[in-house]
Protein backbone atom coordinates (compact mmCIF):
# COMPACT_ATOMS: atom_id res chain seq x y z
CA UNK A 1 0.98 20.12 -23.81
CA UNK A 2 -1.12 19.52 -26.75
CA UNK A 3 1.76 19.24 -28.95
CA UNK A 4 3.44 16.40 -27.15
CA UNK A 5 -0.02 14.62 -26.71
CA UNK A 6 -0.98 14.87 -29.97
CA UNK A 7 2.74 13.53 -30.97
CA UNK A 8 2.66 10.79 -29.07
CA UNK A 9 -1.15 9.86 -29.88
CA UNK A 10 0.66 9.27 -33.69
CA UNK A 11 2.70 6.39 -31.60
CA UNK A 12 -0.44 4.78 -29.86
CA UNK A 13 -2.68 2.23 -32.12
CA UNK A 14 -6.20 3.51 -30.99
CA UNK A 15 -8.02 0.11 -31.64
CA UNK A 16 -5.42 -1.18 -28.81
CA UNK A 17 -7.18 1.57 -26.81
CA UNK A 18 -10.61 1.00 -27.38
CA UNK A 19 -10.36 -3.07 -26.67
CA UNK A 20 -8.37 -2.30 -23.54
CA UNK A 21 -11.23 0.14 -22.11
CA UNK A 22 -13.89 -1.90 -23.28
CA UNK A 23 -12.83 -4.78 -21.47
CA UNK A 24 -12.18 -3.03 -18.37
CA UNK A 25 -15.78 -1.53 -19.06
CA UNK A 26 -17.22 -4.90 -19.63
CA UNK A 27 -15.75 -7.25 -16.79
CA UNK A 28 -16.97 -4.35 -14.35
CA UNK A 29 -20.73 -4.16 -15.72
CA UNK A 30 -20.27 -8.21 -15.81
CA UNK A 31 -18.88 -8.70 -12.31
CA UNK A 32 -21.44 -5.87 -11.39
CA UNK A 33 -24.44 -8.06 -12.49
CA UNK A 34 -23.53 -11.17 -10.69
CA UNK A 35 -23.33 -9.03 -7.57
CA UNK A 36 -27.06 -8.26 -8.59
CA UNK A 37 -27.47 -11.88 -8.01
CA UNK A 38 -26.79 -12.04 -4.41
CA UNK A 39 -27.91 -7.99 -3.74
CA UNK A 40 -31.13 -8.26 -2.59
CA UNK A 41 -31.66 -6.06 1.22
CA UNK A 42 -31.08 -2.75 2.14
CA UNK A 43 -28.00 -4.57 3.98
CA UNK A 44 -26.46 -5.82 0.45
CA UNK A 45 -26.50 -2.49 -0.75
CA UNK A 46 -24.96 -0.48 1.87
CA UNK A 47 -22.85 -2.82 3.63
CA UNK A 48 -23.36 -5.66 1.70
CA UNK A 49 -24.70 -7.50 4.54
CA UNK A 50 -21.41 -6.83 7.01
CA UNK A 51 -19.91 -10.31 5.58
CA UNK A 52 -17.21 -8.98 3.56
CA UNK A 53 -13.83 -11.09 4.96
CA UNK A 54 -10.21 -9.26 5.01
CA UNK A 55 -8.49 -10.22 2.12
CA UNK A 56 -11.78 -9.56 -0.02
CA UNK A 57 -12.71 -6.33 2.26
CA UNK A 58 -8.76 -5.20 2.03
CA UNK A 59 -8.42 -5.75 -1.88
CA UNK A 60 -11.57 -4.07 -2.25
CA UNK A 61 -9.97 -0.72 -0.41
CA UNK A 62 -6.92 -1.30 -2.36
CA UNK A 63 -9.31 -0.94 -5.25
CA UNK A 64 -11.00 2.62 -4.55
CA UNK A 65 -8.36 4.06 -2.70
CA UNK A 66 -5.54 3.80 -5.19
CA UNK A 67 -7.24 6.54 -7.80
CA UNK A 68 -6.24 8.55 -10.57
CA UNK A 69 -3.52 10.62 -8.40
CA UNK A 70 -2.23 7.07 -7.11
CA UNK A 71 -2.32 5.35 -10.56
CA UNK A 72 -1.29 8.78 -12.75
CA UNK A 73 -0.08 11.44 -10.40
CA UNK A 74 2.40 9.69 -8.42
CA UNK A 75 4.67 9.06 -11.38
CA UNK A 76 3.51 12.68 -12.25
CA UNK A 77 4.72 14.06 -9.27
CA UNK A 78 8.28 12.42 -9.15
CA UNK A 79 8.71 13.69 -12.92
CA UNK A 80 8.18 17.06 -11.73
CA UNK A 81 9.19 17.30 -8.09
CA UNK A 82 11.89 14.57 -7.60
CA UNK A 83 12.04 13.51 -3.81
CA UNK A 84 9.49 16.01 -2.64
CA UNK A 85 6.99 13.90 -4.19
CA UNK A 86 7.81 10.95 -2.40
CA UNK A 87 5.86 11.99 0.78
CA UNK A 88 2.48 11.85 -1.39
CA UNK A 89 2.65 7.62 -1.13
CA UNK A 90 3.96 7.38 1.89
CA UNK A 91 1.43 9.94 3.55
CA UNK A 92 -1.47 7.65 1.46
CA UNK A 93 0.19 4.65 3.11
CA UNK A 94 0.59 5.98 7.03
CA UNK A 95 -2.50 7.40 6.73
CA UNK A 96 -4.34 3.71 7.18
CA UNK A 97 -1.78 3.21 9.86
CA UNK A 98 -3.94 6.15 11.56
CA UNK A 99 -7.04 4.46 10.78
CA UNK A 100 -5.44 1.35 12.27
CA UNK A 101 -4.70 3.01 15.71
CA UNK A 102 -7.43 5.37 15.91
CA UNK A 103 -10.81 4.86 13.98
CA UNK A 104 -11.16 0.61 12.06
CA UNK A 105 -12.70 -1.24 15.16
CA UNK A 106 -14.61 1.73 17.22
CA UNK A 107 -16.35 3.06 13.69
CA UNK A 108 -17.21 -0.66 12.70
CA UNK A 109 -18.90 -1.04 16.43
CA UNK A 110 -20.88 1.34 16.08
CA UNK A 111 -23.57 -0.34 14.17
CA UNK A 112 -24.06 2.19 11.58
CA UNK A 113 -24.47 2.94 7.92
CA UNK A 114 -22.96 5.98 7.21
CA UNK A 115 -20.53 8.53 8.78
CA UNK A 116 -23.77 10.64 9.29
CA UNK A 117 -25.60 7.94 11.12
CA UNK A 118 -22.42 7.48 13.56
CA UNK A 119 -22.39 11.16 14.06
CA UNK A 120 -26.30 11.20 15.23
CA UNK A 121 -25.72 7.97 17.15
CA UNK A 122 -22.75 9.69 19.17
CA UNK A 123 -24.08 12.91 19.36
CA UNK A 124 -28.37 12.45 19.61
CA UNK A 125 -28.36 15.45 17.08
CA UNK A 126 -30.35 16.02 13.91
CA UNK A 127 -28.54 18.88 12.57
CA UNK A 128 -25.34 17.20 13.24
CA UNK A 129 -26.51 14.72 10.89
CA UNK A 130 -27.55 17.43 8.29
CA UNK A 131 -24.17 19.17 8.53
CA UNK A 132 -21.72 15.97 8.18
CA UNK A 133 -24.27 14.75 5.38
CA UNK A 134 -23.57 17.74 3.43
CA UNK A 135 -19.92 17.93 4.12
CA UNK A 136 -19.98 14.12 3.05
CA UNK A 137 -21.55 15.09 0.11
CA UNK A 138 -18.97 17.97 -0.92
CA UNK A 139 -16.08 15.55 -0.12
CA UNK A 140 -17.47 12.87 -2.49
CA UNK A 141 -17.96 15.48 -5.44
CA UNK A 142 -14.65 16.83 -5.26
CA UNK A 143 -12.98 13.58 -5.01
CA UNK A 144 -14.49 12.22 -7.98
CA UNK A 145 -13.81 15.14 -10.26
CA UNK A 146 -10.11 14.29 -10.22
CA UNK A 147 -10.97 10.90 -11.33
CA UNK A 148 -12.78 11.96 -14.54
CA UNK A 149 -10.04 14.27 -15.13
CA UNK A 150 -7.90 11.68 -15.20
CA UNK A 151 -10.03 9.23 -17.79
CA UNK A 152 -10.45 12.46 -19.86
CA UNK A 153 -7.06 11.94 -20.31
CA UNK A 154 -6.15 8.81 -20.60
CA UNK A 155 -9.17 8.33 -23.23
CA UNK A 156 -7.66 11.34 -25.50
CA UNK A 157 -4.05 9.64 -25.57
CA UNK A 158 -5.35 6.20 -25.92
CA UNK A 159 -7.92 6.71 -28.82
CA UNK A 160 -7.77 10.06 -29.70
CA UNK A 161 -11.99 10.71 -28.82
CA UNK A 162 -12.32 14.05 -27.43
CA UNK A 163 -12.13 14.59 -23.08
CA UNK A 164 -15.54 14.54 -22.97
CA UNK A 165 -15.53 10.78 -23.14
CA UNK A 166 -13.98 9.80 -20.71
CA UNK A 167 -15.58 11.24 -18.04
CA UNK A 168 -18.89 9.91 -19.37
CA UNK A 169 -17.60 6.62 -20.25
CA UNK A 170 -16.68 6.37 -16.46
CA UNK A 171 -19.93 7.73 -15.15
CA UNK A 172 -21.91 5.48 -17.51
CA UNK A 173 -20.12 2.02 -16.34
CA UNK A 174 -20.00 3.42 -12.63
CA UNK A 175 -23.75 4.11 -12.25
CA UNK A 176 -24.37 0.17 -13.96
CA UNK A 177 -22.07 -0.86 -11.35
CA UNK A 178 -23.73 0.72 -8.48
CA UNK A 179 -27.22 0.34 -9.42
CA UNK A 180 -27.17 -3.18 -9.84
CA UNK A 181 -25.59 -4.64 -7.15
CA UNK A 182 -24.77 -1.76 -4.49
CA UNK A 183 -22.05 -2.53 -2.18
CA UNK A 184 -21.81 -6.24 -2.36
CA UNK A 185 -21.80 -5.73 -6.08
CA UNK A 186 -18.90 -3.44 -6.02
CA UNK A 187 -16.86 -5.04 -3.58
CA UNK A 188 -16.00 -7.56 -6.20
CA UNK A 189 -15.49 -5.18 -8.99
CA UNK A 190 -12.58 -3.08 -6.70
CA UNK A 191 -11.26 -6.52 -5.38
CA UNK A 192 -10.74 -7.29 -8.97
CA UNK A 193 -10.17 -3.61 -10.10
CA UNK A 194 -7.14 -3.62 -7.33
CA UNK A 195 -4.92 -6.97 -8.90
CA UNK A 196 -5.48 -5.45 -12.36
CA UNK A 197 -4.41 -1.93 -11.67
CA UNK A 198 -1.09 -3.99 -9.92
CA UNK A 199 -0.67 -6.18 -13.03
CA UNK A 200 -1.06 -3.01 -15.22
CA UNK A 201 1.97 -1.28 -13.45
CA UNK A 202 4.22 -4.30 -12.72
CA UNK A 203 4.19 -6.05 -15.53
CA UNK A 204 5.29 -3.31 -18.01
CA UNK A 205 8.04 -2.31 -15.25
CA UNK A 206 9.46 -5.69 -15.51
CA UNK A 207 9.13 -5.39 -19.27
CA UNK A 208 10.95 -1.89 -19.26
CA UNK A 209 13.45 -2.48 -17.01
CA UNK A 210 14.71 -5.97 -18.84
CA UNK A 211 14.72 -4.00 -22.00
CA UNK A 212 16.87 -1.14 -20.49
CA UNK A 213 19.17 -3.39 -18.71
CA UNK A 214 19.90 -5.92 -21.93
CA UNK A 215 20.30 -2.71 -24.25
CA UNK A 216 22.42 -0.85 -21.60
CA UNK A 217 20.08 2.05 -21.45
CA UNK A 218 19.60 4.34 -18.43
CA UNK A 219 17.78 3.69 -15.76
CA UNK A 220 18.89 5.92 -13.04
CA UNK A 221 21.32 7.52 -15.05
CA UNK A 222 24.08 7.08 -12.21
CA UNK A 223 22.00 8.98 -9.87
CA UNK A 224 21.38 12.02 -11.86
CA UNK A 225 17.92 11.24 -12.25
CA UNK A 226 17.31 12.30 -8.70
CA UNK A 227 18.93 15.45 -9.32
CA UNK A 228 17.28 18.65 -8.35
CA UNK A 229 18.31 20.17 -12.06
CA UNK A 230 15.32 18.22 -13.24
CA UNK A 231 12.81 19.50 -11.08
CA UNK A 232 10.29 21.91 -12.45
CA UNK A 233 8.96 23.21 -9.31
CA UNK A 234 10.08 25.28 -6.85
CA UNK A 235 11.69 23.40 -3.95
CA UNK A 236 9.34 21.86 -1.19
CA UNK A 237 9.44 24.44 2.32
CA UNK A 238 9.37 22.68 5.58
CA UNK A 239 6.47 24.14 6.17
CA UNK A 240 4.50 22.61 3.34
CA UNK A 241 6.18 19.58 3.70
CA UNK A 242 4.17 18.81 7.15
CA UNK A 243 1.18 20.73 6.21
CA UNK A 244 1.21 18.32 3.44
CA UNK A 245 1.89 15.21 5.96
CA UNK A 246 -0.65 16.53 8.04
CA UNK A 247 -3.62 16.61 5.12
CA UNK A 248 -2.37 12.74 4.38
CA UNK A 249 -2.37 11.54 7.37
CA UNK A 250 -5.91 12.97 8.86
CA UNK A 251 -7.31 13.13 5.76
CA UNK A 252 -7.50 9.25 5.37
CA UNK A 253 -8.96 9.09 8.42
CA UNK A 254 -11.90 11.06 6.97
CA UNK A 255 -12.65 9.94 3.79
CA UNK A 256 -16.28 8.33 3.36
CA UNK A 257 -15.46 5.51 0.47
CA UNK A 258 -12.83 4.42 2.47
CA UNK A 259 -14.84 4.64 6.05
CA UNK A 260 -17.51 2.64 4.95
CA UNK A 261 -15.55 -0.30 4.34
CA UNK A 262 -15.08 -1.15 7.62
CA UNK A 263 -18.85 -1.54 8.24
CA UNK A 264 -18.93 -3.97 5.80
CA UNK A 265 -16.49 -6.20 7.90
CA UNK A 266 -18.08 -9.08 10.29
CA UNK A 267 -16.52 -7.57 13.32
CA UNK A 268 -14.34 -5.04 14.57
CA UNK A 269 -11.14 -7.95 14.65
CA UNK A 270 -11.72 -8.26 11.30
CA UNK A 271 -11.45 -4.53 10.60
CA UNK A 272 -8.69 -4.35 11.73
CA UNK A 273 -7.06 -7.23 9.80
CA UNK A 274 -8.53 -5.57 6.72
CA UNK A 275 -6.21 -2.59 7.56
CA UNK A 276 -3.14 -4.55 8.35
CA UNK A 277 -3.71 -5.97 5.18
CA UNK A 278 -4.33 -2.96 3.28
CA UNK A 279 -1.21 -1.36 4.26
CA UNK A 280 0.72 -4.17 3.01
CA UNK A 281 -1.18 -4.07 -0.70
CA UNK A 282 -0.51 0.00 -0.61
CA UNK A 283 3.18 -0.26 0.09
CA UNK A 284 4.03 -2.95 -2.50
CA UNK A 285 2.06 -1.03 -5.37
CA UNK A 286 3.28 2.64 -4.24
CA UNK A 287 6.49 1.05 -5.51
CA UNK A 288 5.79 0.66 -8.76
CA UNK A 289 4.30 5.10 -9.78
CA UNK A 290 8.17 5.49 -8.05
CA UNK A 291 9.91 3.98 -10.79
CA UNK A 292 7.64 4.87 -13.91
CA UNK A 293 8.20 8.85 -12.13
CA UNK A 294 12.31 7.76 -12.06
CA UNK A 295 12.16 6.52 -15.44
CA UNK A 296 10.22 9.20 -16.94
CA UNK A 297 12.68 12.28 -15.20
CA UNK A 298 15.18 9.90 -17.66
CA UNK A 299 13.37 9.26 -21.01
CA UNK A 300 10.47 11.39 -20.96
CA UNK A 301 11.30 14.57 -19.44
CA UNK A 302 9.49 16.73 -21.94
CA UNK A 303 6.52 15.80 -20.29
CA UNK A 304 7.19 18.14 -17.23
CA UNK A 305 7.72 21.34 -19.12
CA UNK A 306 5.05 20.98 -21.30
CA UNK A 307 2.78 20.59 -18.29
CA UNK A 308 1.97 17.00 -18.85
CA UNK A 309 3.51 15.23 -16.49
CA UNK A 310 0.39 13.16 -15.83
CA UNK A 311 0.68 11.20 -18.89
CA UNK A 312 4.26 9.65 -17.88
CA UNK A 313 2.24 6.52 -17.28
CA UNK A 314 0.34 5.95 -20.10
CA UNK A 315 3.76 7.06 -22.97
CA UNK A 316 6.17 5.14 -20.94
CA UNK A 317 6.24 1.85 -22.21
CA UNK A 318 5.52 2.87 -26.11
CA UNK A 319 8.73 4.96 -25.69
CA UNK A 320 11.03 3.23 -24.19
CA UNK A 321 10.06 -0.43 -25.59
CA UNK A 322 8.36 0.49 -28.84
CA UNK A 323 6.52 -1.61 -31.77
CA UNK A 324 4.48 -4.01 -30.89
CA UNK A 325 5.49 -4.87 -27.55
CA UNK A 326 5.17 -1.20 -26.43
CA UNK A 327 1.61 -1.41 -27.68
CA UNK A 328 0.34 -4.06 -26.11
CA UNK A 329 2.26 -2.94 -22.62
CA UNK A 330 0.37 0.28 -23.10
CA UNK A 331 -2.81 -1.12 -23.61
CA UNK A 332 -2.18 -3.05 -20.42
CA UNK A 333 -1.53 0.38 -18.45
CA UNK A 334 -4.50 1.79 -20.28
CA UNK A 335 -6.65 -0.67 -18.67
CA UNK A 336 -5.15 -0.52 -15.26
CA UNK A 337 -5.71 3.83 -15.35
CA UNK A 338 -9.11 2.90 -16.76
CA UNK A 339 -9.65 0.30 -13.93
CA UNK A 340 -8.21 3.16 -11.34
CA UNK A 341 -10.81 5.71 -12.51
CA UNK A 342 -13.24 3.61 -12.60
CA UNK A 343 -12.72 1.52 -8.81
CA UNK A 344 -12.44 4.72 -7.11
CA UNK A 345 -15.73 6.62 -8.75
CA UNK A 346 -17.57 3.51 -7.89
CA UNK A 347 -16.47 3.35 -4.26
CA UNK A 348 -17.48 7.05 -3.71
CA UNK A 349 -20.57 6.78 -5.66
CA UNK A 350 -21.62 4.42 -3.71
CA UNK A 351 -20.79 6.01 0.00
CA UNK A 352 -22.39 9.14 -1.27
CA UNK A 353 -25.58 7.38 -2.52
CA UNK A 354 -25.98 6.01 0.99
CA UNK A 355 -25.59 9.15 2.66
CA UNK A 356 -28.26 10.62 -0.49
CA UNK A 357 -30.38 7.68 0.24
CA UNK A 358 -30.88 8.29 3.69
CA UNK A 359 -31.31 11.79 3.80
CA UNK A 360 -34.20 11.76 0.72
CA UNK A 361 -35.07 8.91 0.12
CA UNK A 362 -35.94 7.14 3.47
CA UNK A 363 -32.99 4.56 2.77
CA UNK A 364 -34.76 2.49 0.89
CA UNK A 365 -33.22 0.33 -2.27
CA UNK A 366 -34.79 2.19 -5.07
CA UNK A 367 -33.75 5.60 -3.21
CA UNK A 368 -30.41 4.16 -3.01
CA UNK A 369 -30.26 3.73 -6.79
CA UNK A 370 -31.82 7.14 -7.66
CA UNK A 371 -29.33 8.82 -5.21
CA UNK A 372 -26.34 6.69 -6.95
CA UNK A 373 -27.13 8.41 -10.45
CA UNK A 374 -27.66 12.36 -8.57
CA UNK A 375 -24.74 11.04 -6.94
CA UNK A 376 -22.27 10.35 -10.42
CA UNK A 377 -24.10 13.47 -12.14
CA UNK A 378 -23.18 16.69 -10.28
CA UNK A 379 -19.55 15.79 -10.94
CA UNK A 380 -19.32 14.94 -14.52
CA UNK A 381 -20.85 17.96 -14.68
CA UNK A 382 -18.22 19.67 -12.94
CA UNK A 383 -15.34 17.90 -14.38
CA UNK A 384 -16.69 18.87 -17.66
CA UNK A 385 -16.39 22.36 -17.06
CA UNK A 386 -13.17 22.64 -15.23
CA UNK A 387 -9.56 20.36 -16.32
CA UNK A 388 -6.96 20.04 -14.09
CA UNK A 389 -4.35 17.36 -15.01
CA UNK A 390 -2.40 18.21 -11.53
CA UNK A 391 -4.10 14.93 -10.45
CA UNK A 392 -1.99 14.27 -7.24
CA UNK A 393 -2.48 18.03 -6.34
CA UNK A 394 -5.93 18.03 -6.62
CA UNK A 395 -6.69 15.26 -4.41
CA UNK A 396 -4.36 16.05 -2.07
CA UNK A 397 -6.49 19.36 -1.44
CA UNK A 398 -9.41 16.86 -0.76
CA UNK A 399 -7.36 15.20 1.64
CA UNK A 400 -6.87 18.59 3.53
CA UNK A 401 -10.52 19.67 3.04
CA UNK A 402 -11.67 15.94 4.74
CA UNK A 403 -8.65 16.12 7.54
CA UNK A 404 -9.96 19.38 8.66
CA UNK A 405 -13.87 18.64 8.37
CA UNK A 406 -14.57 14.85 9.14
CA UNK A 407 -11.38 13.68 10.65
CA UNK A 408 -11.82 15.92 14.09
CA UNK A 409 -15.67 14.73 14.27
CA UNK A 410 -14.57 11.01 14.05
CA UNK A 411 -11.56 11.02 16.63
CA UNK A 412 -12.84 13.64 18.98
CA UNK A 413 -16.64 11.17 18.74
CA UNK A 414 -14.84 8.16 19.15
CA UNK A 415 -12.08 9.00 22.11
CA UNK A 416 -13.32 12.23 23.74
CA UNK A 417 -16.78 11.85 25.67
CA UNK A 418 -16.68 15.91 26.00
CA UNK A 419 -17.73 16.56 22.61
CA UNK A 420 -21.08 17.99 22.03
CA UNK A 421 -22.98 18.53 19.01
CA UNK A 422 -22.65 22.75 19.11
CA UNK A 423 -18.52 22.06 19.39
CA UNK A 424 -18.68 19.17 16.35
CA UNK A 425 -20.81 21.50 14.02
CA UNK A 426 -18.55 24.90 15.02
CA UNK A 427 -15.23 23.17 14.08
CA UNK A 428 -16.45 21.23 11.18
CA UNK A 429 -17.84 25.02 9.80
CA UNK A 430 -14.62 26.20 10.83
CA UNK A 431 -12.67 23.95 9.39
CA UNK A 432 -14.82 23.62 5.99
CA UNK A 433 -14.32 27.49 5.78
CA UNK A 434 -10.64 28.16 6.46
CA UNK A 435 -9.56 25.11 4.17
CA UNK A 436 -12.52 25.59 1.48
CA UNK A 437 -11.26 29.21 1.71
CA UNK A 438 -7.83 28.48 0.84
CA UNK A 439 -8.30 26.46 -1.68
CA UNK A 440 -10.40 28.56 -3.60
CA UNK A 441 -8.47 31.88 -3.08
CA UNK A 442 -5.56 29.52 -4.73
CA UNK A 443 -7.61 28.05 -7.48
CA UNK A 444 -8.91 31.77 -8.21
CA UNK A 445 -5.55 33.26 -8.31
CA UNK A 446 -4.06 30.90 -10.87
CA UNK A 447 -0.82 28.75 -11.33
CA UNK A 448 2.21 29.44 -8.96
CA UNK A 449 -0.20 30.90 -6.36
CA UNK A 450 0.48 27.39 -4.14
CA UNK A 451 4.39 27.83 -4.59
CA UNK A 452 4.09 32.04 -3.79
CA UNK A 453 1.75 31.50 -0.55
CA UNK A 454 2.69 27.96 0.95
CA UNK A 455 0.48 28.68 3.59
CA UNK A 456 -2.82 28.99 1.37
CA UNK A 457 -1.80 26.20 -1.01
CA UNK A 458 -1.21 23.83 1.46
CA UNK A 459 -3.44 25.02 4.42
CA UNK A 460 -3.80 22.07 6.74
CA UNK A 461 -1.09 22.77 9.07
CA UNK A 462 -3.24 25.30 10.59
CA UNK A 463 -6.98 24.03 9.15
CA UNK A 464 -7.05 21.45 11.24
CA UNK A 465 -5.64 23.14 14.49
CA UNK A 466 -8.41 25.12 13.55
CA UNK A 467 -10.83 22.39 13.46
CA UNK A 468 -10.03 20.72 16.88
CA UNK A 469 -9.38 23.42 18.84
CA UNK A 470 -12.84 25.09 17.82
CA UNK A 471 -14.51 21.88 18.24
CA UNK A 472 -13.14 21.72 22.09
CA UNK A 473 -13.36 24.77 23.19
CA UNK A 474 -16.99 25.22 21.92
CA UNK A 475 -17.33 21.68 23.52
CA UNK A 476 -16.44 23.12 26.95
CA UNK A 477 -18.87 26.40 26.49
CA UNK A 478 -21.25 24.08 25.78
CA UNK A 479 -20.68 21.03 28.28
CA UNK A 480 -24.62 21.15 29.67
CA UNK A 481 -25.68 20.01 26.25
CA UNK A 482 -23.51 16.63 26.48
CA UNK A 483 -25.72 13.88 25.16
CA UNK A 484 -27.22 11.55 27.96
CA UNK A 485 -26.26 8.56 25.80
CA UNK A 486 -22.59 9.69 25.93
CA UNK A 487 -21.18 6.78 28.57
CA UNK A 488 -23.70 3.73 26.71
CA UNK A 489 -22.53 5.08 23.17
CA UNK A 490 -18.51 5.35 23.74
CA UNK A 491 -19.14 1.69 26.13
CA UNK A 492 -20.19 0.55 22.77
CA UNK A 493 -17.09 1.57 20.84
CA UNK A 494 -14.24 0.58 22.91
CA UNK A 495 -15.90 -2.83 24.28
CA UNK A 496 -14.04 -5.64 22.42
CA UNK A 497 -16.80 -7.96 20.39
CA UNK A 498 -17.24 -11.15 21.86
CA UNK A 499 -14.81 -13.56 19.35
């Protein structure tokens, strides 16, 4: 891997590098400080002030959701994989489809902060509160290790500085970001961050595939770019295939950045506008990782044995356009990666500092700041002592961690009045342990293990069985301690808001 990176750093001006991630770096710490201007409550900063309006509020999830596996991986994965990694976007898309259905409207009714006050409000339970704090916590960090993989990365091609800067470069802009303005602050950066990462794929596609199609170069090679020839991984099993689904779907439904969005919304008609909307931004840029993946299994399929696959993105353009032009178009897709890392650390920083804040610090704005910089810290120091550069992989084993943790706490809370707080904190244990289980057994027994044991490299077929079933049946043993509130709480959540 080092050999083709290094080869096609040679290709790559660094100055284009460095102006392309400084202004990414800039605009956000600028956009970050006139948020600062208008973040003054404890309501700015968490919610900012439950005023955030769809289009905003939906450009702003487009923003942190679409990360380093959406931005890098995707393409990765179709390099690699071929039509087996095609269910990674569309799982990433349906899964706000759940949230849609199931979770946008009840979880904005509810009046609270953070996923851990909605689980004391449903359940009247301290250590309830404790345990989905902690799990919130967990979630966050290993979320937002991918993402500095990823700008360890892209920063090494780009400008040739060693991986360490990236990651810091990213924490150091985030925890500006954060500080300053909170959530009102950074729902302008990711509104922005979203039309830029966009731009930064579309343009140089259009650029690319004009080039190919004047010169007469391949672009699907008649179809044998989908071939299974190419593929450097074993084929995809049923049986990870919906396991996989599974961990997309539910997962979304679980993930704290993305959940506390919809507080920030005016009302619960709103929320779910903001997801209608969101699915439409998701499926129009899911389309564009597709083709750099196609074009790479064409004109860059070195990348895949070397075990660099993630960097199809970023070497693209240069090599199929070249000079100048492939510069500059490379610059543009530095920026947009940059923009990815950077929109999605924020986003979790952020829900994590308000679930920090809380729990330490009494919730106050100061405590929200100091838990925004414990909150960016543990994980830089993690990603600086692990790499991983299977970007879409990685998250996707958040994903299953969060679907069989979170996921069965918010739908069993919001449509199940049964639930009591021993069943939520057995199956959320239960499902924290089989899953966190799995995925370290796999991690600790090296490359291949995944492909070998499909069932422990893709574990959420039965993790979150797991989950909900422990969470009922515990529920039932324990129906006496039902929470008197139950009926006023769930009246709450389902009553439509007046319009």
């Amino acid at each position: 891997m080092t050999d083709v990176l290094d080869g096609d750093l040679l290709r790559l001006s660094p100055a284009i590098g460095y102006t392309a991630l400084l202004l990414v770096a800039l605009s956000t710490v600028l956009i970050g400080i006139y948020g600062l201007r208008i973040s003054r409550t404890t309501g700015d900063f968490y919610v900012a002030s439950r005023t955030v309006r769809p289009w905003w509020n939906a450009s702003a999830i487009g923003g942190e959701y679409l990360s380093a596996a959406s931005f890098l991986g995707i393409a990765g994965l179709v390099l690699i994989s071929g039509v087996d990694a095609l269910w990674f976007p569309i799982g990433y898309t349906a899964g706000y489809l759940m949230l849609l259905l199931f979770v946008a409207a009840p979880l904005r009714r509810s009046g609270a902060y953070t996923i851990p006050d909605f689980a004391q409000a449903r359940l009247d339970s301290l250590l309830v509160r404790r345990v989905t704090s902690l799990l919130v916590v967990v979630i966050g960090w290993l979320y937002i290790v991918p993402q500095l993989h990823g700008a360890a990365l892209t920063v090494r091609i780009t400008t040739g500085l060693p991986s360490w800067a990236g990651p810091l470069a990213v924490v150091v802009v985030v925890c500006l970001s954060v500080v300053t303005g909170g959530m009102r602050s950074i729902t302008f950066v990711q509104a922005f961050q979203y039309w830029l990462k966009l731009t930064a794929l579309a343009v140089p596609v259009a650029f690319m595939l004009f080039h190919l199609g004047d010169t007469g170069g391949p672009i699907t090679a008649g179809g044998s770019a989908f071939t299974a020839d190419l593929d450097t991984t074993a084929d995809a099993s049923l049986y990870g295939t919906i396991s996989l689904v599974i961990a997309l779907l539910f997962g979304t439904l679980g993930l704290p950045h993305v959940l506390v969005r919809f507080y920030t919304n005016p009302d619960g008609a709103s929320a779910r506008r903001t997801t209608l909307i969101v699915l439409g931004l998701l499926s129009v840029f899911y389309l564009f990782p597709t083709v750099y993946g196609i074009l790479g299994r064409i004109h860059t399929p070195e990348l895949a044995a070397a075990g660099a696959a993630d960097a199809t993105v970023l070497l693209l353009p240069g090599r199929i356009l070249g000079g100048t032009a492939g510069d500059l178009l490379s610059a543009l897709v530095t920026a947009g990666a940059f923009a990815a890392f950077l929109s999605t650390t924020s986003g979790l920083v952020v829900s994590l500092a308000g679930v920090v804040s809380q729990e330490f610090f009494q919730g106050s704005v100061r405590g929200f700041r100091t838990a925004a910089l414990l909150s960016a810290v543990v994980p830089l120091v993690l990603a600086l002592l692990t790499d991983s550069l299977a970007l879409a992989g990685s998250v996707g084993s958040v994903f299953a961690f969060t679907a069989s943790t979170i996921c069965p706490l918010l739908l069993l809370g919001i449509w199940w009045r049964g639930l009591t707080d021993a069943g939520a904190i057995a199956g959320m244990l239960a499902g924290a342990v089989s899953c966190g289980g799995s995925i370290a057994m796999t991690a600790a027994l090296g490359a291949g293990a995944g492909e070998r044991w499909v069932w422990l490299g893709q574990p959420a077929l039965w993790t979150v069985p797991t989950a909900f079933l422990t969470m009922v049946l515990v529920s039932r043993a324990t129906a006496g301690r039902r929470p008197a509130s139950t009926s006023r709480v769930l009246a709450r959540l389902h009553t439509p808001e007046p319009r």
